[in-house]
N, C-alpha and C. Protein backbone atom coordinates (compact mmCIF):
# COMPACT_ATOMS: atom_id res chain seq x y z
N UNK A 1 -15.40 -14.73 36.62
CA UNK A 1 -14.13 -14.05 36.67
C UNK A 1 -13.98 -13.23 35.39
N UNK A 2 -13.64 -12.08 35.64
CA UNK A 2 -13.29 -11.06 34.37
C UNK A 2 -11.91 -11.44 33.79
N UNK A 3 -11.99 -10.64 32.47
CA UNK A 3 -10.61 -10.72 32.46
C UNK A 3 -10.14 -9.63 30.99
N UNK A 4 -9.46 -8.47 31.33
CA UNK A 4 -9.32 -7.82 30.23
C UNK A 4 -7.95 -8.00 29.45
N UNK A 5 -7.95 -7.81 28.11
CA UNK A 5 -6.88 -8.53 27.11
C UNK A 5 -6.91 -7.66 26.00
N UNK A 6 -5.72 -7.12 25.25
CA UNK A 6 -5.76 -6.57 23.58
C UNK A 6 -5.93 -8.04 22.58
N UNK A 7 -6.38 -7.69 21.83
CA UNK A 7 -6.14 -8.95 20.91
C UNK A 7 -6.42 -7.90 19.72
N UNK A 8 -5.53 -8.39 19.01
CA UNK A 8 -4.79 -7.86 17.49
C UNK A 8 -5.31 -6.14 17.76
N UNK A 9 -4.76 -5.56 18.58
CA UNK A 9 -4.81 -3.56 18.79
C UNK A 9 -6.14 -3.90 19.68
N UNK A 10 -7.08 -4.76 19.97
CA UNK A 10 -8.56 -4.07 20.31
C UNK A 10 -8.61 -4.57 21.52
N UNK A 11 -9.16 -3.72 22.49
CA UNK A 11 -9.46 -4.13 24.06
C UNK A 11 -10.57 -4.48 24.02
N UNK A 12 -10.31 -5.69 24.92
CA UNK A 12 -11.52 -6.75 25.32
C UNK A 12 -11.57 -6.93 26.47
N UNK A 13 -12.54 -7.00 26.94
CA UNK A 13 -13.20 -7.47 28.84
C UNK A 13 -14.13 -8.55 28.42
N UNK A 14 -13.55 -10.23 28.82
CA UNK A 14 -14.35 -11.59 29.04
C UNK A 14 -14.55 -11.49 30.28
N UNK A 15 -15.98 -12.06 30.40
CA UNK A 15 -16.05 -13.09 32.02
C UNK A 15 -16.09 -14.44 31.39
N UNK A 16 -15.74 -15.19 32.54
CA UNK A 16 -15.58 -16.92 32.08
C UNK A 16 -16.37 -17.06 33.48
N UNK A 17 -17.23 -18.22 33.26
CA UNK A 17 -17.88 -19.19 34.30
C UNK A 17 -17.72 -20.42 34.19
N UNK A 18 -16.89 -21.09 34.99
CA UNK A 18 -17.05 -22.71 34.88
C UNK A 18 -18.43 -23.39 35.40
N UNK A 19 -19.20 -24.17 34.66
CA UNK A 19 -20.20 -24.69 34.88
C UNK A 19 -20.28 -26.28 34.48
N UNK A 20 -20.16 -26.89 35.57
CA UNK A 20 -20.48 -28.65 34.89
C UNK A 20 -19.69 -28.94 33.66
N UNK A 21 -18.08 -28.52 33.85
CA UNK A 21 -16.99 -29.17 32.84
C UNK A 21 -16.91 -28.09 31.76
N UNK A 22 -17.98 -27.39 31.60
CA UNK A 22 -17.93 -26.39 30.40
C UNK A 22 -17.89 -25.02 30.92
N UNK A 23 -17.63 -23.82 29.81
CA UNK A 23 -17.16 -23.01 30.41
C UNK A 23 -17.90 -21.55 29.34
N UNK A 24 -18.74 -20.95 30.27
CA UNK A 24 -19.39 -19.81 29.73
C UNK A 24 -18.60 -18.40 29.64
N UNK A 25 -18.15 -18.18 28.08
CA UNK A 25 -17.95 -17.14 27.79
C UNK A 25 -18.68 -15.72 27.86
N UNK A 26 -18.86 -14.66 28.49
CA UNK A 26 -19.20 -13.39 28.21
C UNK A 26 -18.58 -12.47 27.51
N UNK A 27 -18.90 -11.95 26.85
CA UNK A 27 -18.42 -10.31 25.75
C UNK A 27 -19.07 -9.27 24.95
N UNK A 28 -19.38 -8.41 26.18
CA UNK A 28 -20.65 -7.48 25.24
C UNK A 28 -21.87 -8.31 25.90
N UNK A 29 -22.47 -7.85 24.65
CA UNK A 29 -23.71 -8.87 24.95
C UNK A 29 -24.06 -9.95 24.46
N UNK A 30 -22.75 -10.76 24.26
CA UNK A 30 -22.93 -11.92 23.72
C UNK A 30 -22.57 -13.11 24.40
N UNK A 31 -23.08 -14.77 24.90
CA UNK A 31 -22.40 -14.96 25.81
C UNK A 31 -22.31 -16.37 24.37
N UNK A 32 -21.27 -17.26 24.86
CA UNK A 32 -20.72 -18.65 24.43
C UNK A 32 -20.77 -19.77 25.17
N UNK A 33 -21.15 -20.75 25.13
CA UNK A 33 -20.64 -21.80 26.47
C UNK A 33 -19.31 -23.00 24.45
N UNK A 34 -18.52 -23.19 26.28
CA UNK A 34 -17.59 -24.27 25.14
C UNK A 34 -17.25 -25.10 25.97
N UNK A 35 -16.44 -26.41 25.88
CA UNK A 35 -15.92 -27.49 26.26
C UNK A 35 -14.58 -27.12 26.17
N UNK A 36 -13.84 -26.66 27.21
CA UNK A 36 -12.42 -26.26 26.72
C UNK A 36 -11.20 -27.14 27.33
N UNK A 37 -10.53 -28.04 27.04
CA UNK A 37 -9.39 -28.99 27.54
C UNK A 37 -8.24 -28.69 26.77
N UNK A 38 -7.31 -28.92 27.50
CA UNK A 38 -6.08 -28.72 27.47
C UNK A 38 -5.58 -30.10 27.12
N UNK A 39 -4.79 -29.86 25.45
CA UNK A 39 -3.60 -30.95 25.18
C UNK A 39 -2.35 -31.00 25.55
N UNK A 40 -2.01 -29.77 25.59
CA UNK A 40 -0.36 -30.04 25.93
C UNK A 40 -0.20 -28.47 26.34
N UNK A 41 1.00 -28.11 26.58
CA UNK A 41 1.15 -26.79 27.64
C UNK A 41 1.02 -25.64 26.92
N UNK A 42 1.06 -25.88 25.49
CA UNK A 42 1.11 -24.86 24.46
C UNK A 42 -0.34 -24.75 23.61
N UNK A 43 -0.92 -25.79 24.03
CA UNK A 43 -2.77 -26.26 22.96
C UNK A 43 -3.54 -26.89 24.36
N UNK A 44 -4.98 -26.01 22.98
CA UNK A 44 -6.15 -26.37 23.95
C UNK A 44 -7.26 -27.01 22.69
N UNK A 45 -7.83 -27.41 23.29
CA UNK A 45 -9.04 -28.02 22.37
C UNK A 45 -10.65 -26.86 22.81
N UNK A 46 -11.38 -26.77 22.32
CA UNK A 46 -12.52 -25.85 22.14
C UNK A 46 -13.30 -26.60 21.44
N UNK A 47 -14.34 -26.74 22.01
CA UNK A 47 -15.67 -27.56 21.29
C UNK A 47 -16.83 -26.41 21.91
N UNK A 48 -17.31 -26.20 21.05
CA UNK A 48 -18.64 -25.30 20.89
C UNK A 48 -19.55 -25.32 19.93
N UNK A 49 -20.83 -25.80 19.69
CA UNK A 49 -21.92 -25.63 18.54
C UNK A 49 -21.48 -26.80 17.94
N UNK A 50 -21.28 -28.23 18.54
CA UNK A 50 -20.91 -29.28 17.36
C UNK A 50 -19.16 -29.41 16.43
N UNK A 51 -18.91 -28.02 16.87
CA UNK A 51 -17.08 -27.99 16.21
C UNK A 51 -16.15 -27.96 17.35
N UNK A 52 -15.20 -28.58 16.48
CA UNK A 52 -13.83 -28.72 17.68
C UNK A 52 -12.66 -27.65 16.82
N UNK A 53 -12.16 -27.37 17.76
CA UNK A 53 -11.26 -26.17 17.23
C UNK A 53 -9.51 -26.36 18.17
N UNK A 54 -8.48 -26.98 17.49
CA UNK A 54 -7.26 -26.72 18.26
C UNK A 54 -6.83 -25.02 18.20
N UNK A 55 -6.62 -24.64 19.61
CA UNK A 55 -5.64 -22.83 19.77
C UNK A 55 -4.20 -23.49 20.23
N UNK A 56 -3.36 -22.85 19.61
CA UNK A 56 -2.29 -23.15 19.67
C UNK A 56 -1.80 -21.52 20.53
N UNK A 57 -0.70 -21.48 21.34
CA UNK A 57 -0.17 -20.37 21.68
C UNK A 57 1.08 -20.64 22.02
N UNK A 58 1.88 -18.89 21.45
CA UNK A 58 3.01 -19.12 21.77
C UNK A 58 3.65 -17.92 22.47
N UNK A 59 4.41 -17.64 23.40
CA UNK A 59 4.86 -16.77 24.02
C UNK A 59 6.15 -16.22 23.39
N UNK A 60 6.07 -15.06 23.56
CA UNK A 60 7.12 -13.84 23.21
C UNK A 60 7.16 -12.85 24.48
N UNK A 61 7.36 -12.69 25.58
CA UNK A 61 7.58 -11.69 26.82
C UNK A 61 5.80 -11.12 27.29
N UNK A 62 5.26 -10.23 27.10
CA UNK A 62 4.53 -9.88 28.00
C UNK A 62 3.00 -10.11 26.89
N UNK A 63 3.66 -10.61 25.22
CA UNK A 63 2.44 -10.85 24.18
C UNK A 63 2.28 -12.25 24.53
N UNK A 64 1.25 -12.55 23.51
CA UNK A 64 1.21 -13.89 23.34
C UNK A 64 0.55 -14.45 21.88
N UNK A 65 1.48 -15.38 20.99
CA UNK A 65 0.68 -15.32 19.73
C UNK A 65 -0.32 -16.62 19.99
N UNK A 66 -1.78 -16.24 18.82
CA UNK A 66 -2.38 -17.45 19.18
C UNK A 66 -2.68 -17.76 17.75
N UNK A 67 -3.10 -19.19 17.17
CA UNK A 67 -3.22 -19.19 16.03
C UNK A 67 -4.32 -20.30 16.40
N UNK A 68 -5.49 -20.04 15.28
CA UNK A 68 -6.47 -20.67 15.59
C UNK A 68 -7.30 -21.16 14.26
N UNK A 69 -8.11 -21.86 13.82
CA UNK A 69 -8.68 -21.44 12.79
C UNK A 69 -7.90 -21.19 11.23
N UNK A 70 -6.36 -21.12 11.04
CA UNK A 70 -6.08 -20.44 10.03
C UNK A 70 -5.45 -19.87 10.25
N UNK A 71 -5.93 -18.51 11.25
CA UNK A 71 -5.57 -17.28 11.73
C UNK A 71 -4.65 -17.40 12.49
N UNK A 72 -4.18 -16.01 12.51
CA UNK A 72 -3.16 -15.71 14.14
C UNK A 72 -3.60 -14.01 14.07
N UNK A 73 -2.96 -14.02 15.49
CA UNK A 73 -3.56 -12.80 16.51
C UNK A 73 -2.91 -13.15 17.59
N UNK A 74 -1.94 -11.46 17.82
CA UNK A 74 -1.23 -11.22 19.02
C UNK A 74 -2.27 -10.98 20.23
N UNK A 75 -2.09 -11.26 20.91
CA UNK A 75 -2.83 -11.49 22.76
C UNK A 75 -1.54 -10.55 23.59
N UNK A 76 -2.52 -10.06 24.31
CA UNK A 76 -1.64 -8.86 25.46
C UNK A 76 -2.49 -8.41 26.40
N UNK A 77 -2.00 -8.03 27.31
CA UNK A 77 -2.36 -7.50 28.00
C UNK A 77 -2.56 -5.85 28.46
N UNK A 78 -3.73 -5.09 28.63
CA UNK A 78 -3.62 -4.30 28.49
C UNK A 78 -2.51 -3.68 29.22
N UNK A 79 -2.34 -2.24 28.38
CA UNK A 79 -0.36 -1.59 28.84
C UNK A 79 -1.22 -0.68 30.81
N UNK A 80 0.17 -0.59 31.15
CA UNK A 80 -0.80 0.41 32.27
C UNK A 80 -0.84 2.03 32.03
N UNK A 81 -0.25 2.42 31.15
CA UNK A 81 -0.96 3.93 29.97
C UNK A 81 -2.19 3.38 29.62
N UNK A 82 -3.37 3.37 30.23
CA UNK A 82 -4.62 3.23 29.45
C UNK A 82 -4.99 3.78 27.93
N UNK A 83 -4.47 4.63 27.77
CA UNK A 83 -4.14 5.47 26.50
C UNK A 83 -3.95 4.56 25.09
N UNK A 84 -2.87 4.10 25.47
CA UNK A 84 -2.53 3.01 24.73
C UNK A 84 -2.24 1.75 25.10
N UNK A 85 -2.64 0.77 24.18
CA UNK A 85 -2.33 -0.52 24.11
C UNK A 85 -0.75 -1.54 23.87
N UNK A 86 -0.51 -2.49 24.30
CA UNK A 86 0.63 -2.96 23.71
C UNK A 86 -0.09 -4.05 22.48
N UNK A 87 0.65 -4.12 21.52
CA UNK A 87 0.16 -5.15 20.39
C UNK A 87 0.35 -4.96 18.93
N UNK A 88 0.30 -5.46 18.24
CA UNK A 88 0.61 -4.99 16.89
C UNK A 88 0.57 -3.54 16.27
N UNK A 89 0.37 -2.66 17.40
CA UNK A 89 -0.60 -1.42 16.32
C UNK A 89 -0.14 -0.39 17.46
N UNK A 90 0.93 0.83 16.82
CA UNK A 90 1.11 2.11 18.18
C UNK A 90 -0.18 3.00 17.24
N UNK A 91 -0.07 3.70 18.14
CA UNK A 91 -0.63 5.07 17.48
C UNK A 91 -1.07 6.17 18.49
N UNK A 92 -0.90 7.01 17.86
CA UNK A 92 -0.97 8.60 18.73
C UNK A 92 -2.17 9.62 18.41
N UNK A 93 -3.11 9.55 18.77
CA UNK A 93 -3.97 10.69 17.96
C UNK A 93 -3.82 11.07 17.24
N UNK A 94 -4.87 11.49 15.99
CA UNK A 94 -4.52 12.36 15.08
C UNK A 94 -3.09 11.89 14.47
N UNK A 95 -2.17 10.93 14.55
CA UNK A 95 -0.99 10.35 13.88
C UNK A 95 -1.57 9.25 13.19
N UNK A 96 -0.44 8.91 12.52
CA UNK A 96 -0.31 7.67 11.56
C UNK A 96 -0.28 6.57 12.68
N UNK A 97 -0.74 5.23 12.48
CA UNK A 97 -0.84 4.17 12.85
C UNK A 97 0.47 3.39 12.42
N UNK A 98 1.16 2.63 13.37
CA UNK A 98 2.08 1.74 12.39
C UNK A 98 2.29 0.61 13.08
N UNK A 99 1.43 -0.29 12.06
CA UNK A 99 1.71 -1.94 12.16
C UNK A 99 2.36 -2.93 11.75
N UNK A 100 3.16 -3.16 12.69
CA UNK A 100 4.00 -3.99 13.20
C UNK A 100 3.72 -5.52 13.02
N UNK A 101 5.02 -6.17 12.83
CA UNK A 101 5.17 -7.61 12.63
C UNK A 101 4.60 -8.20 13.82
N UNK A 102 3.77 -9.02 14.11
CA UNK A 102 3.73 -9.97 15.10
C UNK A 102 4.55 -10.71 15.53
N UNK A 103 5.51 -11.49 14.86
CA UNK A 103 6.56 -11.97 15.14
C UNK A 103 7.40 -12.48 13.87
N UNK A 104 9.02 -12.98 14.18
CA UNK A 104 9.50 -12.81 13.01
C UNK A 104 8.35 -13.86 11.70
N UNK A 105 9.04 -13.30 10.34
CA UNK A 105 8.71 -14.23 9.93
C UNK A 105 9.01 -13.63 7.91
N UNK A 106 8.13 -14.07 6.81
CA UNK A 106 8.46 -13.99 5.86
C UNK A 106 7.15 -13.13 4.60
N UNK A 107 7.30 -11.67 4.43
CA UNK A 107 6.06 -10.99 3.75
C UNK A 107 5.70 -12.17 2.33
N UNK A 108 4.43 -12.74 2.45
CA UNK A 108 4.14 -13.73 0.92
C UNK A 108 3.17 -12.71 0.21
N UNK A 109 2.52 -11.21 0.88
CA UNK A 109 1.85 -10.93 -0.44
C UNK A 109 1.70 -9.50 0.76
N UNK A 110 1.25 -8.18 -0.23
CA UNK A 110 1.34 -7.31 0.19
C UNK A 110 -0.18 -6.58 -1.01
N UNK A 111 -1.14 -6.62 -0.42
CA UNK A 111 -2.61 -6.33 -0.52
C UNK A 111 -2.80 -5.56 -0.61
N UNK A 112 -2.37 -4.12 -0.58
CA UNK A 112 -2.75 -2.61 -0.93
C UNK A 112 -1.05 -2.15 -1.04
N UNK A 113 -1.65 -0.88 -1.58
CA UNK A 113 -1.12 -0.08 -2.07
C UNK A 113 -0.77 1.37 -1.14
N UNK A 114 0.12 2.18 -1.38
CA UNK A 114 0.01 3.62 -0.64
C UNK A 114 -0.67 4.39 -1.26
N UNK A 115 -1.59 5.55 -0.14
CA UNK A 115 -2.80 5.83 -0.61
C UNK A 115 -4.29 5.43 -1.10
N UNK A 116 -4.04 4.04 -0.81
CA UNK A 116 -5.24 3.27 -0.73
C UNK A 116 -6.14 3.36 0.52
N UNK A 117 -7.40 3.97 0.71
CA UNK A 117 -8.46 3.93 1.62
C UNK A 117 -8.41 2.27 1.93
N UNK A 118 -8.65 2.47 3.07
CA UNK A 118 -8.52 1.00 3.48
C UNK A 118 -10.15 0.84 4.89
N UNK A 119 -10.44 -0.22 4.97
CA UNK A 119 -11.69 -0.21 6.13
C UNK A 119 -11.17 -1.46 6.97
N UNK A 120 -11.20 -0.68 8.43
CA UNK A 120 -11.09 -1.98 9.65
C UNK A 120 -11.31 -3.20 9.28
N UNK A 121 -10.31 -3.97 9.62
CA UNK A 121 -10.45 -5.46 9.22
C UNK A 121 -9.95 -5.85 7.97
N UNK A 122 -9.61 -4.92 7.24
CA UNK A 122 -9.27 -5.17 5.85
C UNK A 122 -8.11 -5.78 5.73
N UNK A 123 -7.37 -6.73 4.71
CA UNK A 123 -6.48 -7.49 4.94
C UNK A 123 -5.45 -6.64 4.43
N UNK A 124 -4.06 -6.32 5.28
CA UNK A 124 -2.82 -5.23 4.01
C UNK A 124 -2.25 -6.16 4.05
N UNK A 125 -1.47 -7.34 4.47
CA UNK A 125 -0.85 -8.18 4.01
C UNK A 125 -0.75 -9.52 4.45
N UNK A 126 0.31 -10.64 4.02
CA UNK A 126 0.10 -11.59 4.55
C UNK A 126 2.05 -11.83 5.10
N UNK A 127 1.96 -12.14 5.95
CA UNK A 127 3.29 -13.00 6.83
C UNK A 127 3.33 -13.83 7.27
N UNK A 128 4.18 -14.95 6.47
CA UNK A 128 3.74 -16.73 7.11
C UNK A 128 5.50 -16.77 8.48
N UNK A 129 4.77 -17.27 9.08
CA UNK A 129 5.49 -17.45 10.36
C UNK A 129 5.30 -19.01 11.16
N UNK A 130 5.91 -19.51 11.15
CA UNK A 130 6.05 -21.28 11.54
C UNK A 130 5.29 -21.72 11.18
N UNK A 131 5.48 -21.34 10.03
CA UNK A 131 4.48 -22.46 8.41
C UNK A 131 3.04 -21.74 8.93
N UNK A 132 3.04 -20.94 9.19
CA UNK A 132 0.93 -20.33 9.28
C UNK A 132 1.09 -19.02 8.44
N UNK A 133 0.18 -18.60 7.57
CA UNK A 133 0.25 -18.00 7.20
C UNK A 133 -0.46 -16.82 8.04
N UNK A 134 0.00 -15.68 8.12
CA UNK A 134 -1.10 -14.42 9.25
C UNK A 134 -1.53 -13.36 8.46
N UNK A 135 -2.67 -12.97 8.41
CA UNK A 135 -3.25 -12.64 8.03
C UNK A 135 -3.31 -11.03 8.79
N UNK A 136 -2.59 -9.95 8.01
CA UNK A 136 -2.18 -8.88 9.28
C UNK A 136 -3.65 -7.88 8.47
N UNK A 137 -4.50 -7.70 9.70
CA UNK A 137 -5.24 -6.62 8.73
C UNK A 137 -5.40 -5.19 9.90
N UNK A 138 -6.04 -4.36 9.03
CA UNK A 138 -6.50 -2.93 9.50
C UNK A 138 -7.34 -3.37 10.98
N UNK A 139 -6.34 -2.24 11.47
CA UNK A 139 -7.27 -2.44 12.99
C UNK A 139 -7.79 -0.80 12.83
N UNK A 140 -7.99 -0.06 11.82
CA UNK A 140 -9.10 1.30 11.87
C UNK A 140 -9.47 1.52 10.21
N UNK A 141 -10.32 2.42 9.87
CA UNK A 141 -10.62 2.94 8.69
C UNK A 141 -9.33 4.13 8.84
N UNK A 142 -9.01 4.08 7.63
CA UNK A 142 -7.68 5.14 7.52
C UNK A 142 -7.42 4.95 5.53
N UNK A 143 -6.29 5.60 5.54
CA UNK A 143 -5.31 5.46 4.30
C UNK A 143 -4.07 4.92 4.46
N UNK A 144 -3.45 4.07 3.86
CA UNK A 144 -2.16 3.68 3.85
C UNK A 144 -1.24 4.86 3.52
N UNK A 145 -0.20 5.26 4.35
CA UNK A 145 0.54 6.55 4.32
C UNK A 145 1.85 5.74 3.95
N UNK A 146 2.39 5.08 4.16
CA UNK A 146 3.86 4.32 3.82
C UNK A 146 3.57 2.37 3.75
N UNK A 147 3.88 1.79 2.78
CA UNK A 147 4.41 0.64 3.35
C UNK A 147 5.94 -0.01 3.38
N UNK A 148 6.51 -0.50 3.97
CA UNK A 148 7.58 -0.57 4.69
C UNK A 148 8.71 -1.63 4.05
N UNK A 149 7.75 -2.64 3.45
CA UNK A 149 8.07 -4.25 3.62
C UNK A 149 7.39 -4.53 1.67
N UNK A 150 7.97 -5.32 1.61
CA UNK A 150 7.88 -5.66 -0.05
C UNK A 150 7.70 -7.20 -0.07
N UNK A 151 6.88 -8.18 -1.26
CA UNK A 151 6.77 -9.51 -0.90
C UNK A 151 7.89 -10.16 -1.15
N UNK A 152 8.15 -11.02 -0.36
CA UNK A 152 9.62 -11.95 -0.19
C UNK A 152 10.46 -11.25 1.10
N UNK A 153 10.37 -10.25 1.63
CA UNK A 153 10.63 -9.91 2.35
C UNK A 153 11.05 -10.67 3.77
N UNK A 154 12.21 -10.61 4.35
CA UNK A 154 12.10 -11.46 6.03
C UNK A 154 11.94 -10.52 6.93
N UNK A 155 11.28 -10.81 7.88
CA UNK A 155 10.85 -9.59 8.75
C UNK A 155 10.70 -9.56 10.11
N UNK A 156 11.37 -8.96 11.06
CA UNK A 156 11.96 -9.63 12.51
C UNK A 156 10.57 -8.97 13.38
N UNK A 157 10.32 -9.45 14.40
CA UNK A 157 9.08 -9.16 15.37
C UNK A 157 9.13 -7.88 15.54
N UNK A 158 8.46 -6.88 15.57
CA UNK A 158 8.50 -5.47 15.59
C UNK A 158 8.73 -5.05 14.85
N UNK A 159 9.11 -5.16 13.49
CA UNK A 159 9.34 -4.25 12.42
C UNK A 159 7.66 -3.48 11.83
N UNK A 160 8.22 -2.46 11.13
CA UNK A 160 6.82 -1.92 10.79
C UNK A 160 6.95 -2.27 9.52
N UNK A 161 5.42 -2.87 9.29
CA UNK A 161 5.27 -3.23 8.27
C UNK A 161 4.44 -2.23 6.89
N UNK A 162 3.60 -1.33 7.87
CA UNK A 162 2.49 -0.42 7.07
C UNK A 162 1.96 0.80 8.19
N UNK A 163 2.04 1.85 7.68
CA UNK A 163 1.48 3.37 8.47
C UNK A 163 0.64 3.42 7.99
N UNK A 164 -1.03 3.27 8.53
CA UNK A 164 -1.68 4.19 8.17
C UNK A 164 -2.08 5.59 8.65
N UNK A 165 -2.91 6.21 7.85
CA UNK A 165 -3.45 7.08 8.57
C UNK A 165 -5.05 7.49 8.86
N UNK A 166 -5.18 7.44 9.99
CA UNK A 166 -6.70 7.62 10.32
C UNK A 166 -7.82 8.15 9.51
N UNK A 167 -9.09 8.02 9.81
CA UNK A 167 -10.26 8.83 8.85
C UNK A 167 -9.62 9.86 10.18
N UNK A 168 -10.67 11.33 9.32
CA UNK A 168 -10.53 12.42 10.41
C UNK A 168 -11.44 12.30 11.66
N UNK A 169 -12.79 11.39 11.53
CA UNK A 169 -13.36 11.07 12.45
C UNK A 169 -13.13 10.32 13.50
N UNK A 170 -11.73 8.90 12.94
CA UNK A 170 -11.57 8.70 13.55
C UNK A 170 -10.61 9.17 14.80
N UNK A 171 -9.64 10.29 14.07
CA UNK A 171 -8.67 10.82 14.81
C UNK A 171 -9.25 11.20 15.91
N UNK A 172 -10.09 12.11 15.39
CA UNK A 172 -11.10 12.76 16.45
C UNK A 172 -11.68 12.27 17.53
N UNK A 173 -12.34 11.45 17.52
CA UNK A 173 -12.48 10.25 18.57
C UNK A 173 -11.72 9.70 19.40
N UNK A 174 -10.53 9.49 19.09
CA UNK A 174 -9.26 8.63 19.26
C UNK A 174 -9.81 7.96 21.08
């Protein structure tokens, strides 16, 4: 069974196969098998390669936050504008990017600067939200054009937190 999803701005297409209790991940060309059970309506357990891993998830309307590992990362579904995505991150061609709070919560550190070159994945800040700290980073290579939010900051789900702005290659591409 397929199944396509944004997770933190980026579109993803899984297949899942249930096989003898376990359950084979596909993505790209990479596949996973895991042991995946369910604790309670909100957690799952994940055992893969010898590690056990609790995902916790929590719903907000058509997102979904998941925190795993440390981490968190908004889950969505793709929008039906193929164009764009719903999820932490709008953006318009050739425009500034602006990322958005995942859900409410409290800025503890703010990692770049405006006008700072920044590279995908890179961390711009941190927002702890029901005691987890999230780890909000670059979903493109760009420059920071505005940031929004200062540390100590409280910050309600959707607020923008940081604009960047694209490489020109990447605009180009878009």
């Amino acid at each position: 069974m397929e199944h396509e999803y944004i997770l933190d701005g980026i579109h993803r297409t899984v297949s899942l196969e249930k096989k003898e209790g376990r359950t084979i991940l596909r993505e790209g060309g990479v596949e996973f098998e895991a042991e995946i059970r369910r604790i309670s309506e909100n957690e799952i357990e994940v055992r893969a390669g010898g590690r056990s891993c609790t995902v916790s998830l929590a719903g907000d309307g058509p997102r979904r936050f998941l925190n795993a590992l440390g981490r968190s990362f908004v889950l969505s579904e793709p929008s039906r504008d193929s164009s764009r995505f719903a999820g932490s991150e709008d953006k318009e061609v050739g425009q500034a990017a602006a990322i958005k709070a995942p859900m409410p919560g409290r800025v503890i550190k703010v990692s770049v600067s405006e006008g700072q070159t920044v590279r995908k994945h890179q961390s711009l800040l941190i927002v702890e939200a029901m005691k987890m700290e999230n780890d909000i980073r670059s979903p493109l290579n760009g420059v920071v054009k505005k940031i929004h939010v200062s540390a100590g900051e409280i910050v309600d789900s959707e607020k923008i937190l940081v604009e960047l702005e694209p490489e020109a290659q990447e605009a180009a591409a878009g």
